[in-house]
Protein backbone atom coordinates (compact mmCIF):
# COMPACT_ATOMS: atom_id res chain seq x y z
CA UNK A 1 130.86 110.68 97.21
CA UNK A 2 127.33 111.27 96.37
CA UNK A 3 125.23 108.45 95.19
CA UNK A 4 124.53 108.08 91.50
CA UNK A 5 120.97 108.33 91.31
CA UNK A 6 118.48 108.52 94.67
CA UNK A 7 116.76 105.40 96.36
CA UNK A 8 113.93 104.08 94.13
CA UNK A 9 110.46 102.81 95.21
CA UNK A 10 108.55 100.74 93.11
CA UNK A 11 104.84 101.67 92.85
CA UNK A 12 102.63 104.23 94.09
CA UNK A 13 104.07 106.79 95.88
CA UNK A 14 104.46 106.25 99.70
CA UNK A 15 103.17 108.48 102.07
CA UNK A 16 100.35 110.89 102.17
CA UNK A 17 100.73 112.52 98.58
CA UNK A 18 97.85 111.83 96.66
CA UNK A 19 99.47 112.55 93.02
CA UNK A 20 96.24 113.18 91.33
CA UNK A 21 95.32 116.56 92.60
CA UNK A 22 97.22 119.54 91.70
CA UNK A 23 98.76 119.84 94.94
CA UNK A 24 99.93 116.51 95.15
CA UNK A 25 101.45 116.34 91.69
CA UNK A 26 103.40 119.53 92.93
CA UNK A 27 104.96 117.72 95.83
CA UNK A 28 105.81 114.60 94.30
CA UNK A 29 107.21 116.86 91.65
CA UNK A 30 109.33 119.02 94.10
CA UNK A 31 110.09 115.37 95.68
CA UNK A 32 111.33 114.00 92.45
CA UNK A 33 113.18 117.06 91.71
CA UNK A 34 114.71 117.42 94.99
CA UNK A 35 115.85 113.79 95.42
CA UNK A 36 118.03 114.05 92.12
CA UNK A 37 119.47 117.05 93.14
CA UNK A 38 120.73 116.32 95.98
CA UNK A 39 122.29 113.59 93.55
CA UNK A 40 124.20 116.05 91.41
CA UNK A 41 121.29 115.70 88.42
CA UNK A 42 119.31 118.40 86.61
CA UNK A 43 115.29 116.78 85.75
CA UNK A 44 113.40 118.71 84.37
CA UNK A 45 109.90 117.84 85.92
CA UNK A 46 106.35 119.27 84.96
CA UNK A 47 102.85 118.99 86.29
CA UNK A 48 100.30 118.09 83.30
CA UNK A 49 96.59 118.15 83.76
CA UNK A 50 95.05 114.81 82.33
CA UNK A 51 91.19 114.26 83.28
CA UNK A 52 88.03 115.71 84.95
CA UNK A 53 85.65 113.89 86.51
CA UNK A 54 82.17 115.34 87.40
CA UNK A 55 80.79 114.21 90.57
CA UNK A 56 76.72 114.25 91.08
CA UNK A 57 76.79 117.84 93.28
CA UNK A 58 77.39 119.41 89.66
CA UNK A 59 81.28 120.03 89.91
CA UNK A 60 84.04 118.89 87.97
CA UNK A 61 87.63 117.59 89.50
CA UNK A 62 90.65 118.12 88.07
CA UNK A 63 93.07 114.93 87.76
CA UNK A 64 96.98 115.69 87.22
CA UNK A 65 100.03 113.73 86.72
CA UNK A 66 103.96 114.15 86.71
CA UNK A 67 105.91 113.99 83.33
CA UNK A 68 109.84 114.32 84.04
CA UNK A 69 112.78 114.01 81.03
CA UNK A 70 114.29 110.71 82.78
CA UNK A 71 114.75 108.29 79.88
CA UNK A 72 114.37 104.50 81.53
CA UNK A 73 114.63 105.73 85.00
CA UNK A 74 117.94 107.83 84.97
CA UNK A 75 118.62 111.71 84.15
CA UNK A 76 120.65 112.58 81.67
CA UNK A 77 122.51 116.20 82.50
CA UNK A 78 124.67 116.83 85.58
CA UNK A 79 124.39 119.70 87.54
């Protein structure tokens, strides 16, 4: 029987994605995604851009984040 939901881990994210670039967000997203598949749940999840910061060479970064649909934690359509 598949688990109900997948393993959570409080905090930051463990590991080596830093969620604040775009690539990161996209792997934690495909992470977050993946994980409650493999759980028999549908989340939607979505990469959002949220800040720029310039830095003193003149250039701007880009800061992103990861919005899902989970409502307190837990999807809410099956597969």
């Amino acid at each position: 029987m598949p688990q109900p939901h997948p393993r959570f881990y409080p905090g930051p994210c463990r590991g080596k994605i830093n969620g604040f670039t775009e690539k990161g967000a996209r792997e934690l997203a495909r992470s977050i995604r993946n994980a409650w598949e493999r759980a028999g749940w549908d989340v939607a999840v979505r990469i959002e851009r949220i800040s720029s910061e310039d830095i003193p060479d003149g250039r701007s970064i880009a800061h992103f984040t990861v919005r899902t649909d989970l409502v307190n934690g837990l999807a809410q359509r099956r597969l």
